[in-house]
N, C-alpha and C. Protein backbone atom coordinates (compact mmCIF):
# COMPACT_ATOMS: atom_id res chain seq x y z
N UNK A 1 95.44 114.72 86.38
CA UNK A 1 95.85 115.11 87.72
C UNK A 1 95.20 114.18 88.75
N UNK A 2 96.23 113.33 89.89
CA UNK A 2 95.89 113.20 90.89
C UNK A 2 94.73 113.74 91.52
N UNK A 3 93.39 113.07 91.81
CA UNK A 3 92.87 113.53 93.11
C UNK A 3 92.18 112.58 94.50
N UNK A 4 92.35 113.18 95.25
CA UNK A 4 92.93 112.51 96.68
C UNK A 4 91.37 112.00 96.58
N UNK A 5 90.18 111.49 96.33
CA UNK A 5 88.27 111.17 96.40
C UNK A 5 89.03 110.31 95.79
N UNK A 6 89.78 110.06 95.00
CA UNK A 6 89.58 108.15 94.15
C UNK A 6 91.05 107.49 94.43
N UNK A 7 90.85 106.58 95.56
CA UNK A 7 92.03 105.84 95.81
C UNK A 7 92.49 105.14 94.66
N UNK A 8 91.91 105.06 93.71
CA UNK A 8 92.61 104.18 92.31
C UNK A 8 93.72 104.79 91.10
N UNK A 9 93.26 106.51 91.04
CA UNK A 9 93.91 106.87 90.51
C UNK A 9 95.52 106.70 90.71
N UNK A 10 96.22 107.35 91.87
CA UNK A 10 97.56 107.03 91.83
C UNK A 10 97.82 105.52 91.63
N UNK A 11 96.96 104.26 91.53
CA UNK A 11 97.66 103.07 90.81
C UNK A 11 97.77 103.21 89.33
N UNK A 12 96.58 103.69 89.32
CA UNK A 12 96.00 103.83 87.53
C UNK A 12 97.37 104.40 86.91
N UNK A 13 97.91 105.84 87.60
CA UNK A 13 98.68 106.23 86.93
C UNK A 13 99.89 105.70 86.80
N UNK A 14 100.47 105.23 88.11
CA UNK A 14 101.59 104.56 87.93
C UNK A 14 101.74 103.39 87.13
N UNK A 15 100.63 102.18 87.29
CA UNK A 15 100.77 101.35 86.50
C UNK A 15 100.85 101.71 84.40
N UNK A 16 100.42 102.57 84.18
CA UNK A 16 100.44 103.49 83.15
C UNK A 16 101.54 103.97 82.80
N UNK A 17 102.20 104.24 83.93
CA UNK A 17 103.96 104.77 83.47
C UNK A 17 104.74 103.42 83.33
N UNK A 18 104.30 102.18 83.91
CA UNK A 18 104.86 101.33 83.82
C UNK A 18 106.08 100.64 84.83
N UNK A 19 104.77 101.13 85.86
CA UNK A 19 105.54 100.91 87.40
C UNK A 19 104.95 99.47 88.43
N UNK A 20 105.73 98.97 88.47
CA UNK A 20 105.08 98.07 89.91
C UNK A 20 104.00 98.91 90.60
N UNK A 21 103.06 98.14 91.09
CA UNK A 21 102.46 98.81 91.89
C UNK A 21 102.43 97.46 93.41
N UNK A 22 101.53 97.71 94.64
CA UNK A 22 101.19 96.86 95.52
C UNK A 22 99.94 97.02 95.19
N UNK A 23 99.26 95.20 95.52
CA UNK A 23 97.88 95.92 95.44
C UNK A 23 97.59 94.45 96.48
N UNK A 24 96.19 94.52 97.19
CA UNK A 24 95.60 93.56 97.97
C UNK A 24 94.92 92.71 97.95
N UNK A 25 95.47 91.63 97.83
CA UNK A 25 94.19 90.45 96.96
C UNK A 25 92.93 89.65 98.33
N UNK A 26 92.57 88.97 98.22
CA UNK A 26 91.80 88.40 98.66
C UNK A 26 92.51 87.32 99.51
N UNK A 27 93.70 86.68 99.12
CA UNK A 27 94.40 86.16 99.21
C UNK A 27 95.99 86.55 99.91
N UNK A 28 96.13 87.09 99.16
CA UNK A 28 97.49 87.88 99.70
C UNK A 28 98.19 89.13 99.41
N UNK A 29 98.85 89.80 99.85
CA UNK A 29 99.32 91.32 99.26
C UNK A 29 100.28 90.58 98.04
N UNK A 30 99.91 91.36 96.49
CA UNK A 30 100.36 91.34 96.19
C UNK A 30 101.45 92.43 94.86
N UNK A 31 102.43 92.08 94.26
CA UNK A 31 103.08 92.83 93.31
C UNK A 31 102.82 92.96 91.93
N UNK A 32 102.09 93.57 91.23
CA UNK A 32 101.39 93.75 90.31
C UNK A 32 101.57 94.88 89.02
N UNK A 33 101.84 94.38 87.95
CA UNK A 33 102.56 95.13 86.73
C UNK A 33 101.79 94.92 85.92
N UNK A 34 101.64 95.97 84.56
CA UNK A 34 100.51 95.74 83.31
C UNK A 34 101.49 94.62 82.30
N UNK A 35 100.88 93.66 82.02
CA UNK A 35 101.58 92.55 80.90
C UNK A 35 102.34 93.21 79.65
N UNK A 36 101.38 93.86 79.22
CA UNK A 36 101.81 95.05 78.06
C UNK A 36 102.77 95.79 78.54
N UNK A 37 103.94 95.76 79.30
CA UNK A 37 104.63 96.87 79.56
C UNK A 37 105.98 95.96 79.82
N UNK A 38 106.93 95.61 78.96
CA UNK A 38 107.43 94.63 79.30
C UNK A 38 108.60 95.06 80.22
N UNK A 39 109.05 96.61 80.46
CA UNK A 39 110.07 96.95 81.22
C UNK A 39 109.30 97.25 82.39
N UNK A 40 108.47 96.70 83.00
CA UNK A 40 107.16 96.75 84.03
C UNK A 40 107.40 95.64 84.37
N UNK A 41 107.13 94.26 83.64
CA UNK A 41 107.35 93.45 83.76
C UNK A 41 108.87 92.49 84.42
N UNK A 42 109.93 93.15 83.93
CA UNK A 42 111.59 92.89 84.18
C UNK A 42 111.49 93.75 85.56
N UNK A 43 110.86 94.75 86.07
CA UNK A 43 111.06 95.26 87.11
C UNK A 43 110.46 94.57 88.16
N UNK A 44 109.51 94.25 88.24
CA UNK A 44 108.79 93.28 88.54
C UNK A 44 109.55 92.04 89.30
N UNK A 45 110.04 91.14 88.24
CA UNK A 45 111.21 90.23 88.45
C UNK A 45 111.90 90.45 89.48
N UNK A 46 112.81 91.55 89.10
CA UNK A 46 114.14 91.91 89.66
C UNK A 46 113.59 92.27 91.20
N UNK A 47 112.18 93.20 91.20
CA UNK A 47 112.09 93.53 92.69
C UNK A 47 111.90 92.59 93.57
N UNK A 48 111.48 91.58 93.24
CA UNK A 48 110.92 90.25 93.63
C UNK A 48 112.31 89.19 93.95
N UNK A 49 112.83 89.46 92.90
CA UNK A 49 114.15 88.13 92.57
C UNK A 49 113.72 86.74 92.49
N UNK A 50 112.37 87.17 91.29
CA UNK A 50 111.90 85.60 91.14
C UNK A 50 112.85 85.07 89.99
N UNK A 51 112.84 83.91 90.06
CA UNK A 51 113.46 83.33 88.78
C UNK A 51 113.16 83.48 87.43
N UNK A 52 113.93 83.67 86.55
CA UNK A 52 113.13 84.02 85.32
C UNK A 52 111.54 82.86 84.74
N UNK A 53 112.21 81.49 84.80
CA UNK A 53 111.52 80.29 84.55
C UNK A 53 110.16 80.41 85.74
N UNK A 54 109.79 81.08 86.35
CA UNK A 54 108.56 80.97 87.13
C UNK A 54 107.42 82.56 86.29
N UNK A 55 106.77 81.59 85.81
CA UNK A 55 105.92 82.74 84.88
C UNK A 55 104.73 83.07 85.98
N UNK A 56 104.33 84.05 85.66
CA UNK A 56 103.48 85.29 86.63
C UNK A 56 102.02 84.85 86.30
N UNK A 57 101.11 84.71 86.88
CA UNK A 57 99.74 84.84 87.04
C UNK A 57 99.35 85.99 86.28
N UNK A 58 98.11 85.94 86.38
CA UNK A 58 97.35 87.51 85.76
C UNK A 58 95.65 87.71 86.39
N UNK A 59 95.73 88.32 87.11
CA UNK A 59 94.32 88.97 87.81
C UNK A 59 93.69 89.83 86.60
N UNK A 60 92.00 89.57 86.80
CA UNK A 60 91.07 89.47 85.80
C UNK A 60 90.39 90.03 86.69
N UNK A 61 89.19 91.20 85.94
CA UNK A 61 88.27 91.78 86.79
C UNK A 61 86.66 90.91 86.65
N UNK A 62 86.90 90.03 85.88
CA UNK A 62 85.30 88.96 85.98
C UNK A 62 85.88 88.19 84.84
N UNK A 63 84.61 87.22 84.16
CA UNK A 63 85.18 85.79 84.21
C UNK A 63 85.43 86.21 82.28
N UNK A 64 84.37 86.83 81.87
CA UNK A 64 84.60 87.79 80.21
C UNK A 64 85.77 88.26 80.20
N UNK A 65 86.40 89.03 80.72
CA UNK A 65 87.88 89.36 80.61
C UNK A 65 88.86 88.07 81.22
N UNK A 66 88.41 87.28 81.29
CA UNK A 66 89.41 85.80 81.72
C UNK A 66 89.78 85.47 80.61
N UNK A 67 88.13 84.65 79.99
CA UNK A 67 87.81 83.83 78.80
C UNK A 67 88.60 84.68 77.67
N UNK A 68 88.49 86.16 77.28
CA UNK A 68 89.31 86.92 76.39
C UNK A 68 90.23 86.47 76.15
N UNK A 69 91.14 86.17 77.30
CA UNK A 69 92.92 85.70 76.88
C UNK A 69 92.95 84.05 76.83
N UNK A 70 92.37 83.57 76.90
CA UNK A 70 92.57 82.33 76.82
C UNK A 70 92.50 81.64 75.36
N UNK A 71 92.79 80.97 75.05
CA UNK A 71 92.75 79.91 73.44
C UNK A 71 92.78 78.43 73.29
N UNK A 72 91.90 77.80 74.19
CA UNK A 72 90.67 78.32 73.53
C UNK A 72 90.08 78.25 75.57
N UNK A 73 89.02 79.09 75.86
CA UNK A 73 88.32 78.93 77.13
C UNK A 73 87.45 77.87 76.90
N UNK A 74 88.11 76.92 77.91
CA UNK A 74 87.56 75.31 77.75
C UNK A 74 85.85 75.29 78.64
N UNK A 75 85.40 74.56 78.45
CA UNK A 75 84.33 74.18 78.89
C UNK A 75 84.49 73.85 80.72
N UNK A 76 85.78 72.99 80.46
CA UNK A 76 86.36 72.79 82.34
C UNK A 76 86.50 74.13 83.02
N UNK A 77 87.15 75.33 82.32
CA UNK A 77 87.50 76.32 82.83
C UNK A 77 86.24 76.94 83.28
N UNK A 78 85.14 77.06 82.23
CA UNK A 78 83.71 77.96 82.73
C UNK A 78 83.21 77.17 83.71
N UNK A 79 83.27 75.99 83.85
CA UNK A 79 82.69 75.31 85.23
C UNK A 79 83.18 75.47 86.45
N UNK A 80 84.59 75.34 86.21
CA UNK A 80 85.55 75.84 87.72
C UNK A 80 85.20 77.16 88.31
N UNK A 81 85.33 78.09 86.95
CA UNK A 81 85.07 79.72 87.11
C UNK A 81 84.12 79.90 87.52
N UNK A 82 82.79 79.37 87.42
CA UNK A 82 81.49 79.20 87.78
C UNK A 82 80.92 79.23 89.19
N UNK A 83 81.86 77.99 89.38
CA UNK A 83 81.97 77.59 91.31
C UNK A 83 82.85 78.63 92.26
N UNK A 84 84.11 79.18 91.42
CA UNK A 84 84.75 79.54 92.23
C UNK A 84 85.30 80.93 91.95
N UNK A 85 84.63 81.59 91.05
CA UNK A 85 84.91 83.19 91.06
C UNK A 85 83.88 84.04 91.41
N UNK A 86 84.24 84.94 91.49
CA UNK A 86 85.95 85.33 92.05
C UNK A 86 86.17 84.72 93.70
N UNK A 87 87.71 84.71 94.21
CA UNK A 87 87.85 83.73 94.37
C UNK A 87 89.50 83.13 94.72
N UNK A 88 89.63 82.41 95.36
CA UNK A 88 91.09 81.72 95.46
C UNK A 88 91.67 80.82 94.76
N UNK A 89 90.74 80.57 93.35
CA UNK A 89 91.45 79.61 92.34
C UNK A 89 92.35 80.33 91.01
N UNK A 90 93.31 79.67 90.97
CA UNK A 90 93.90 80.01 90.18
C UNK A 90 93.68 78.90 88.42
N UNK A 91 93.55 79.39 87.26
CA UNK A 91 92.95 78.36 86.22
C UNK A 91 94.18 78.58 85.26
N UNK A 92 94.94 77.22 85.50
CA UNK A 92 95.58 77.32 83.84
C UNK A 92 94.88 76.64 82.68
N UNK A 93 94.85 78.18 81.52
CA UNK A 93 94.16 77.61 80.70
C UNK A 93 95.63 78.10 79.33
N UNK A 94 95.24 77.59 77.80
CA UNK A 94 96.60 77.90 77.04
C UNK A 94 96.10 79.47 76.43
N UNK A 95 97.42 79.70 76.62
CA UNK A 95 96.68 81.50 76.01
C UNK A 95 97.47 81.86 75.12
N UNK A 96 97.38 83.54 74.22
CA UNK A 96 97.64 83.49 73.29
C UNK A 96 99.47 83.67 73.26
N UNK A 97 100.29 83.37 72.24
CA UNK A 97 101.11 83.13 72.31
C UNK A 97 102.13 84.34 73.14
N UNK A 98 101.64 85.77 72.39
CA UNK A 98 102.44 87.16 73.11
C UNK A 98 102.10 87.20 74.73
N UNK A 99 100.81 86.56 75.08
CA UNK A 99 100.71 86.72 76.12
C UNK A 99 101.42 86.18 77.46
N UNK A 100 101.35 84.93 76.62
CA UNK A 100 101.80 83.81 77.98
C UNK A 100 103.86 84.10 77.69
N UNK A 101 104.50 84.48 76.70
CA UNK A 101 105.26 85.17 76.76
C UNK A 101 105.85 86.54 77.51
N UNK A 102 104.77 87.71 77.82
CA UNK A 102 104.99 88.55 78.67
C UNK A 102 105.38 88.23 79.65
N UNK A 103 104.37 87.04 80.34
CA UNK A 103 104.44 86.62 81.51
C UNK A 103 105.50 85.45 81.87
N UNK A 104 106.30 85.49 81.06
CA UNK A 104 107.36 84.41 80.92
C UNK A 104 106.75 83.18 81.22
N UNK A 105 105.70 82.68 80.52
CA UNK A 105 105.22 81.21 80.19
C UNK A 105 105.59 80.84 79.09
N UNK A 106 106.97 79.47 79.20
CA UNK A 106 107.35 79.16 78.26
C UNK A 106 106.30 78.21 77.52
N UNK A 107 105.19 77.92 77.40
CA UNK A 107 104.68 76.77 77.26
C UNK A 107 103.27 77.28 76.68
N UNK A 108 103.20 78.09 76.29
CA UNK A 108 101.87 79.24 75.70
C UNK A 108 100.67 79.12 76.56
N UNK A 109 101.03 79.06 77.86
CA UNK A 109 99.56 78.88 78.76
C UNK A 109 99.67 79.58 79.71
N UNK A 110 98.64 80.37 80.98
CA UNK A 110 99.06 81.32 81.78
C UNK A 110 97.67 81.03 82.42
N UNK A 111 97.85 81.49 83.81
CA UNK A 111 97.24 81.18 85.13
C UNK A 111 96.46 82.44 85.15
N UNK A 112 95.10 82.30 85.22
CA UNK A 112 94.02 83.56 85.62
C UNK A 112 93.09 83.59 86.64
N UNK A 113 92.72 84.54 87.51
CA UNK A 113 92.28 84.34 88.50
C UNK A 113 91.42 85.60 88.27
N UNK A 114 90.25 85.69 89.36
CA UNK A 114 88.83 87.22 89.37
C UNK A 114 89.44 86.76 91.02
N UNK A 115 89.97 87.83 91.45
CA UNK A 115 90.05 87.81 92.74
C UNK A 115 88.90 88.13 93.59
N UNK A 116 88.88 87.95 94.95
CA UNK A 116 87.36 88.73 95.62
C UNK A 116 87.38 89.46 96.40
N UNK A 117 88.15 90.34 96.17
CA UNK A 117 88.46 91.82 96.55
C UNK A 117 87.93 93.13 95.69
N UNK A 118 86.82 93.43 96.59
CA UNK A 118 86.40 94.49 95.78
C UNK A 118 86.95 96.10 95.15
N UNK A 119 87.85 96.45 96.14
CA UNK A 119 88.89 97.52 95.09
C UNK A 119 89.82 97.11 93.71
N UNK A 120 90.20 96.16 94.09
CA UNK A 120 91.26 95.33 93.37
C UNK A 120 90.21 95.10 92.33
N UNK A 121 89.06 94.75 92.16
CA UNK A 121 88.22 94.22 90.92
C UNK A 121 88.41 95.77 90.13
N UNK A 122 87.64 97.11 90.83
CA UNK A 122 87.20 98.11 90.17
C UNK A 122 88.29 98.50 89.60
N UNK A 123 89.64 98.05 90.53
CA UNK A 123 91.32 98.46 89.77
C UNK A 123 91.13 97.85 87.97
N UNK A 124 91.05 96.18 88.33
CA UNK A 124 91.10 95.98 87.25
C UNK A 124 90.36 96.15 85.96
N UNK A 125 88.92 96.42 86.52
CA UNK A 125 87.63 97.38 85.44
C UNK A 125 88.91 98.35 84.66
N UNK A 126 89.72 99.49 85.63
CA UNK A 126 89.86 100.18 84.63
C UNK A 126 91.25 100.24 83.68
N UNK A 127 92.11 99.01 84.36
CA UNK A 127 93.16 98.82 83.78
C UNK A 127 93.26 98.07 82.92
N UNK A 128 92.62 96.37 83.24
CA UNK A 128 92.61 95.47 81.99
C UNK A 128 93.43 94.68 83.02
N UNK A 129 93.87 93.66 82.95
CA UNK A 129 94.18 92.55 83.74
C UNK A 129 95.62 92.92 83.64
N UNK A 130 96.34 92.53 85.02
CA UNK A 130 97.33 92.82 85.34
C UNK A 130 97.91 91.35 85.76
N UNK A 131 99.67 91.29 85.51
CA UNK A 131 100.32 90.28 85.94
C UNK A 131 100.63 90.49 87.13
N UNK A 132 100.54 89.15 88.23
CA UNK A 132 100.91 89.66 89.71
C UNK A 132 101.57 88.58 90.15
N UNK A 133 101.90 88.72 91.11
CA UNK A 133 102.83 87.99 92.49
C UNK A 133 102.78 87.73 93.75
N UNK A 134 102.77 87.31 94.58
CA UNK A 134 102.94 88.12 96.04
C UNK A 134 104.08 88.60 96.42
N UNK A 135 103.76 89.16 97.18
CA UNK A 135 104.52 90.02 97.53
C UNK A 135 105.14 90.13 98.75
N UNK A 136 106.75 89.24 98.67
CA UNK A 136 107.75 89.07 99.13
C UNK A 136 108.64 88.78 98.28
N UNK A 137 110.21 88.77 99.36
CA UNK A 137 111.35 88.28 98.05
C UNK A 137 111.09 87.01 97.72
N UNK A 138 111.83 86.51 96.47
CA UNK A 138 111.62 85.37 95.92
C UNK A 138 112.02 83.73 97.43
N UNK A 139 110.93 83.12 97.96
CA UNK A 139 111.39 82.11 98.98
C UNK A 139 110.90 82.83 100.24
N UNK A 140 110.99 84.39 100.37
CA UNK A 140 110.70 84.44 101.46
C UNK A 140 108.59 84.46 101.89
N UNK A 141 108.27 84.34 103.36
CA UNK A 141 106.86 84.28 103.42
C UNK A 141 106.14 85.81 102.92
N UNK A 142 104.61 85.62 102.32
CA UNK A 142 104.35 87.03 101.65
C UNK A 142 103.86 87.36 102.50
N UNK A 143 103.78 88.90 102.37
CA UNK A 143 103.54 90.08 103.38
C UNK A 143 102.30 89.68 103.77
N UNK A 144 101.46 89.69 105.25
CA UNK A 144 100.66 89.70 105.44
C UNK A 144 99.84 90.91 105.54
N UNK A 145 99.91 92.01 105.29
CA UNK A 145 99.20 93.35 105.09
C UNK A 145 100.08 94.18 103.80
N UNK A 146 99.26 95.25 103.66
CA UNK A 146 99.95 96.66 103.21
C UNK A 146 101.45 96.99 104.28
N UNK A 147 101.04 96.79 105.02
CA UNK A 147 102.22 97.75 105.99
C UNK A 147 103.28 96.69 106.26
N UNK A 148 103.10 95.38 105.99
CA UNK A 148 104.24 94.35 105.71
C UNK A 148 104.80 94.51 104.70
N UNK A 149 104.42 94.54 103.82
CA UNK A 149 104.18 95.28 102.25
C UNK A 149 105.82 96.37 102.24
N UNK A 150 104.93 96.97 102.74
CA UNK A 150 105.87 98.65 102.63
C UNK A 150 107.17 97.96 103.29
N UNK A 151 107.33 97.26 104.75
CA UNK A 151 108.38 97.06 105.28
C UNK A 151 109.63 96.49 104.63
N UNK A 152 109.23 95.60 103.62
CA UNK A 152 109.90 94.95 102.57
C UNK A 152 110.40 95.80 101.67
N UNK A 153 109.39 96.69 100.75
CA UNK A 153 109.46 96.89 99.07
C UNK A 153 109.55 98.80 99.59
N UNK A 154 109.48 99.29 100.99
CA UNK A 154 109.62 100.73 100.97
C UNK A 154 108.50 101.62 100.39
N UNK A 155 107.97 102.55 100.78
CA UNK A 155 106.79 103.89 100.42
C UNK A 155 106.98 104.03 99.09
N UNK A 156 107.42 103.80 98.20
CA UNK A 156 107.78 104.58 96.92
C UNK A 156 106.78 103.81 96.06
N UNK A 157 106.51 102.73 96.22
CA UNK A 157 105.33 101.78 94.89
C UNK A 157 104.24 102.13 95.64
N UNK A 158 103.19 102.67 94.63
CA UNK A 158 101.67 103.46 94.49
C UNK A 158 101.26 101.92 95.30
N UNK A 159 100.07 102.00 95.92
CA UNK A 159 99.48 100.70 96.19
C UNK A 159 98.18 101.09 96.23
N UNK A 160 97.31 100.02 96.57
CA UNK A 160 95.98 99.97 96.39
C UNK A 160 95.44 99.06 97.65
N UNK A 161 95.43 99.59 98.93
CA UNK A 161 94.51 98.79 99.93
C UNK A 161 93.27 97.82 99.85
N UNK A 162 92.92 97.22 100.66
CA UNK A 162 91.69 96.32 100.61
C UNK A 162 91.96 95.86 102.24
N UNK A 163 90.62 95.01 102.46
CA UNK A 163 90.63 94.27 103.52
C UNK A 163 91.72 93.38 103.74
N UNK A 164 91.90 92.64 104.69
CA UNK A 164 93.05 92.01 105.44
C UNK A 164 92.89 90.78 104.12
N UNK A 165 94.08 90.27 103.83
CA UNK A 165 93.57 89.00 102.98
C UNK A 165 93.97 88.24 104.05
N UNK A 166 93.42 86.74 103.42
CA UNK A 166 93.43 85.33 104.21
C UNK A 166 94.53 84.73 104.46
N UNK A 167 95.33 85.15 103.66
CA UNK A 167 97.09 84.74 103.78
C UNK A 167 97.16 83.26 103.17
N UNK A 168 95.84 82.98 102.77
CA UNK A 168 96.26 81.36 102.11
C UNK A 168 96.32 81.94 100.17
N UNK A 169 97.61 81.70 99.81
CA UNK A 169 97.58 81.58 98.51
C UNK A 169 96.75 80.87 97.82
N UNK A 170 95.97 81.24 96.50
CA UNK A 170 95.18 80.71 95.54
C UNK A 170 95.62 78.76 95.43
N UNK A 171 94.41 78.29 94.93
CA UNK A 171 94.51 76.86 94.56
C UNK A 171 94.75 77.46 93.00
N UNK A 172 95.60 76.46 92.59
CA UNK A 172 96.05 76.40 91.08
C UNK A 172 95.71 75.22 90.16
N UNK A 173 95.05 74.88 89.29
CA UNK A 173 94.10 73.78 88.74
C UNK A 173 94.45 74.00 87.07
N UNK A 174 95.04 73.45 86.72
CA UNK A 174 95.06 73.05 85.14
C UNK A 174 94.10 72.47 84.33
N UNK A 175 93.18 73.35 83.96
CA UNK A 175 91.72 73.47 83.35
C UNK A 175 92.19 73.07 81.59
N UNK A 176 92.94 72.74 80.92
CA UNK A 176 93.26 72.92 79.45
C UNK A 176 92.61 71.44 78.92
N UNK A 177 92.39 70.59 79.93
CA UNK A 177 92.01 69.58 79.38
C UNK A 177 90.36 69.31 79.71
N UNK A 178 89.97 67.53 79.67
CA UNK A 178 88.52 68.24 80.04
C UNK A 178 88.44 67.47 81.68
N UNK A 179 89.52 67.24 82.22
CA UNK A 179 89.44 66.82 83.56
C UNK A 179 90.33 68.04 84.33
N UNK A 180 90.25 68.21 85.37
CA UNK A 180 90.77 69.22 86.01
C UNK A 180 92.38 68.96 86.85
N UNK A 181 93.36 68.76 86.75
CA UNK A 181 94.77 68.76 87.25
C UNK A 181 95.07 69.51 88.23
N UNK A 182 95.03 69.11 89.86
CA UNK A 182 95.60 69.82 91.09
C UNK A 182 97.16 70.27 90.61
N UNK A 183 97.20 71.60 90.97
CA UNK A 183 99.08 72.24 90.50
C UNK A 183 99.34 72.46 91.97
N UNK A 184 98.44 72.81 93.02
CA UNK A 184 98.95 73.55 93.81
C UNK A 184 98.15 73.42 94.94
N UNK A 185 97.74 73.41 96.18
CA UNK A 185 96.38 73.06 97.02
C UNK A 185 96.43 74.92 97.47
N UNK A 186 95.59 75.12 97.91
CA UNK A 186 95.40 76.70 98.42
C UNK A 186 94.36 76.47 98.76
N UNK A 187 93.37 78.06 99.11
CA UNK A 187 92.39 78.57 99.60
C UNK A 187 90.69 78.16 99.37
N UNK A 188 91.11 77.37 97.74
CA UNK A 188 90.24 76.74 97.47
C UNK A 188 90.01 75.28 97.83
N UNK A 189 89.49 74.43 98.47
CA UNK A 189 89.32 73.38 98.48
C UNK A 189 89.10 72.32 97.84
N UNK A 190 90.00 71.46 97.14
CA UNK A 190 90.18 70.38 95.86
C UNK A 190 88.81 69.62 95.75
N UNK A 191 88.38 69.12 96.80
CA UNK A 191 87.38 68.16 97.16
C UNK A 191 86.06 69.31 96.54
N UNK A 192 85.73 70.72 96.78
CA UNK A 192 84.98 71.47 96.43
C UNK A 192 84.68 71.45 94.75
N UNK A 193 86.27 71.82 94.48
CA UNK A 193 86.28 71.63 92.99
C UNK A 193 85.99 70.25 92.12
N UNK A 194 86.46 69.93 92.58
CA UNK A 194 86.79 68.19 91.99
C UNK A 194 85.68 67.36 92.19
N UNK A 195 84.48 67.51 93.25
CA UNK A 195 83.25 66.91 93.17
C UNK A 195 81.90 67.44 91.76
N UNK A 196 81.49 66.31 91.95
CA UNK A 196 80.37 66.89 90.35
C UNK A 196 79.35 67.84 90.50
């Protein structure tokens, strides 16, 4: 049973039935489904209208539940993770094959991030890492709050508040090798990462 003292439960549960939820990153509001749930996952998609070929990220509640899914967690990755979690980097590292499949990564590798949002962490303590998005339609700009949020996607998806995020999407860095690969520039600063 629902009770109204723990703002986490109504995500907990919904994501459990295998529902989208909203939740608030550090970064940006975003749309967030359990990997394991693959009709969670297709809903996901469709609410979004991302393309199938654009595979989903996955938020991690610290850097042990990162390294878990990864195959193998490179030495580049614990250094990046080191500097910059939690955090606005995003790390592709190669993961295990069902996984990076959920997340429609054709290429057995998938993007992990420890965000630095402190509800959103304790979310993921009790769920296990979740695939996410931001949260807008596919092209359009992402919501800058919860209540942008709702204006888009409507009251009906459970969400999970936090502070205002920064509105700069995650830096994305291809960690699989032993030099580090810019994918994407964001919140993190390249020059930060990329110096020794």
């Amino acid at each position: 049973m629902t009770t109204s003292t723990d703002p986490l439960s109504p995500v907990v549960e919904a994501l459990g039935r295998g529902e989208v939820v909203l939740v608030v990153t550090d970064t940006v509001v975003g749309l967030a489904a359990r990997p394991d749930r693959p009709e969670a996952i297709r809903a996901l998609y469709e609410l979004k209208g991302r393309p199938a070929g654009l595979a989903l990220p996955v938020l991690c509640a610290h850097r042990d539940q990162a390294a878990a899914l990864a195959r193998p967690w490179t030495p580049l990755a614990e250094h990046l993770a080191e500097r910059a979690w939690p955090g606005g980097l995003t790390l592709v590292v190669n993961a295990d094959a069902a996984l990076a499949a959920a997340v429609g990564s054709g290429d057995a590798s998938v993007g992990l991030r420890v965000p630095a949002q402190p509800p959103l962490l304790a979310l993921l303590e009790r769920t296990g890492p979740l695939a996410a998005t931001s949260c807008n339609r596919h092209g359009d700009p992402p919501a800058a709050d919860l209540a942008e949020a709702r204006l888009v996607f409507g009251t009906s998806l459970a969400a999970l508040d936090g502070p205002r995020p920064s509105g700069l999407a995650s830096t994305v860095v291809d960690a699989r090798g032993e030099v580090p690969t810019l994918l994407r520039r964001g919140a993190i600063s390249w020059d930060e990462l990329s110096s020794p």
